[in-house]
C-alpha atoms as a PDB file:
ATOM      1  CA  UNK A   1     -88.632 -30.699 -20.467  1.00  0.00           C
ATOM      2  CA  UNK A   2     -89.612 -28.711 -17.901  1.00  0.00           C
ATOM      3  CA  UNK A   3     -90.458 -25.975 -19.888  1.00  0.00           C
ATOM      4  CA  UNK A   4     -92.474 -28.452 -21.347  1.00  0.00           C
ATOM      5  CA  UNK A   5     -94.498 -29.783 -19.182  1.00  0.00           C
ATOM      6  CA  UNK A   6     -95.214 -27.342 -16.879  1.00  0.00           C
ATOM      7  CA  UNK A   7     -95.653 -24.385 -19.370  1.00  0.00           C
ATOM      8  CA  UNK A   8     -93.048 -22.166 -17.593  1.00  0.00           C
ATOM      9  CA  UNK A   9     -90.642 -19.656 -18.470  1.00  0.00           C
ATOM     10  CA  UNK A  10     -87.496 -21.307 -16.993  1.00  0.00           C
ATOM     11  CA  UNK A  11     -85.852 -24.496 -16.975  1.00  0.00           C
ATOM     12  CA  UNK A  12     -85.338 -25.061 -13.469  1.00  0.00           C
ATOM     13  CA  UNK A  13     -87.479 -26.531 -10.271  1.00  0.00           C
ATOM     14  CA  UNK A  14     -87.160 -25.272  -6.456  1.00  0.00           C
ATOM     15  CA  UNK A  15     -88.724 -26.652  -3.978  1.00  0.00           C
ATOM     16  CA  UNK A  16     -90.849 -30.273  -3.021  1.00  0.00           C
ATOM     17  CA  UNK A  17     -94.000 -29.250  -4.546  1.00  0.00           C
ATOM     18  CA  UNK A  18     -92.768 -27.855  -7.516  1.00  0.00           C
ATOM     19  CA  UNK A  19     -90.825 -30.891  -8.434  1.00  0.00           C
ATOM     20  CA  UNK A  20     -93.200 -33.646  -7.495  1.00  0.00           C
ATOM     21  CA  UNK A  21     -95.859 -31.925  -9.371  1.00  0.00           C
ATOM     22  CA  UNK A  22     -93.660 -31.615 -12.038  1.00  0.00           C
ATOM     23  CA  UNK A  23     -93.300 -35.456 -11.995  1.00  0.00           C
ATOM     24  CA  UNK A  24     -96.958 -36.267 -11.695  1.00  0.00           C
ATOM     25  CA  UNK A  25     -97.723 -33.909 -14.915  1.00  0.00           C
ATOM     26  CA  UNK A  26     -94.865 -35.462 -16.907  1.00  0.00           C
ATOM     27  CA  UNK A  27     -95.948 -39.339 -15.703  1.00  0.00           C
ATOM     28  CA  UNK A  28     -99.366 -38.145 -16.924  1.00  0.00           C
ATOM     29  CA  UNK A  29     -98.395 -36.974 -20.414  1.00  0.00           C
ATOM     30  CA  UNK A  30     -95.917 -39.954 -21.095  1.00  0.00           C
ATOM     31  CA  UNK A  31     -96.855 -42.878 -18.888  1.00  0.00           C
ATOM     32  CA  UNK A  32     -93.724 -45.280 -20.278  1.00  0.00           C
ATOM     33  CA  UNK A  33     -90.981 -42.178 -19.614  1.00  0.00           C
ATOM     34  CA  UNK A  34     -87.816 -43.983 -19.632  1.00  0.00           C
ATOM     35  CA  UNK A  35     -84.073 -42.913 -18.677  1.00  0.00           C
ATOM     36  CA  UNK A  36     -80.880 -44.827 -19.389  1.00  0.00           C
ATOM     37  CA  UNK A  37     -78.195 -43.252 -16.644  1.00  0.00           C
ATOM     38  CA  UNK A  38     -75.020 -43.061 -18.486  1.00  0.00           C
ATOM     39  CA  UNK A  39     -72.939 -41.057 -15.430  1.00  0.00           C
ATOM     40  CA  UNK A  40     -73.056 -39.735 -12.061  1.00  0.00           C
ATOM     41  CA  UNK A  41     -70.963 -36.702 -11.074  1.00  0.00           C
ATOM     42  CA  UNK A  42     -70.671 -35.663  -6.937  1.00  0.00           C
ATOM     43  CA  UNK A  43     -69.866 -32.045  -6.374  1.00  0.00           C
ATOM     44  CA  UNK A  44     -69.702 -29.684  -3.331  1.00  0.00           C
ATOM     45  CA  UNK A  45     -73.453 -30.296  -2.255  1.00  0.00           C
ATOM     46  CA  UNK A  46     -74.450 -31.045  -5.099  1.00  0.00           C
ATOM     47  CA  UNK A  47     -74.833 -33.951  -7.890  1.00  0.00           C
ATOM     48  CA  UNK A  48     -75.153 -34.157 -11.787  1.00  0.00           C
ATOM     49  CA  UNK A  49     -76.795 -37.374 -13.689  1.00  0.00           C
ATOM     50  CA  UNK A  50     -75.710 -37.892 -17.147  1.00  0.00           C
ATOM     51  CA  UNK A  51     -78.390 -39.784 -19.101  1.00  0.00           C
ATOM     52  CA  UNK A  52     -80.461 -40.672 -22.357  1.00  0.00           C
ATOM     53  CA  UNK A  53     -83.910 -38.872 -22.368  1.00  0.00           C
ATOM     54  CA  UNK A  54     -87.092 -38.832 -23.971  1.00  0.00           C
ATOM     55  CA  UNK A  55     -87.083 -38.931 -27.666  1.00  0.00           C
ATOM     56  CA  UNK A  56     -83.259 -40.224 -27.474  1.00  0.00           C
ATOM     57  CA  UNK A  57     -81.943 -37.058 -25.801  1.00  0.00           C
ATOM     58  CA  UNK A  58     -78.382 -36.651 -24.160  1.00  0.00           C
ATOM     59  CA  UNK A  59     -79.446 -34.949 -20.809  1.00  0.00           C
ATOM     60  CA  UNK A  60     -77.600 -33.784 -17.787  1.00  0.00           C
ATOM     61  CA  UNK A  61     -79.318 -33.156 -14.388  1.00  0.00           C
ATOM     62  CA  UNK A  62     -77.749 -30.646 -11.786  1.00  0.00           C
ATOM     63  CA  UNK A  63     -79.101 -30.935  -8.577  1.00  0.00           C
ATOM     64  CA  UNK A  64     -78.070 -29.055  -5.358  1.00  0.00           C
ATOM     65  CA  UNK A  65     -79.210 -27.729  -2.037  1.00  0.00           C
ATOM     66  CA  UNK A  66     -77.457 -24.228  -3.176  1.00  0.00           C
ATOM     67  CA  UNK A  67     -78.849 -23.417  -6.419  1.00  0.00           C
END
């Protein structure tokens, strides 16, 4: 989705800006975005959130202060 929205190369966000603009252009483009959370996962500085998408996708988010 990322990809997607932003109309970049990789699939990955660093950074404040980067991901709150990424929000604001995806809120734009689908107003009613929607997420079902299905898991939560806590690593080593890190988490990953298991969840239904947009258009009925399986996603899973990895987030961490390392990556």
């Amino acid at each position: 989705m990322i990809k997607l929205a932003l109309g970049v190369d990789t699939g990955s966000l660093k950074g404040k800006e980067n991901v709150a603009d990424y929000w604001r252009k995806a809120l734009e483009k689908l107003p009613d975005l929607h997420f079902e959370l299905y898991d939560v996962t806590a690593g080593v500085n890190s988490v990953a959130l298991y969840y239904k998408s947009v258009m009925n996708k399986n996603s899973i988010d990895n987030m961490s202060d390392k990556i």
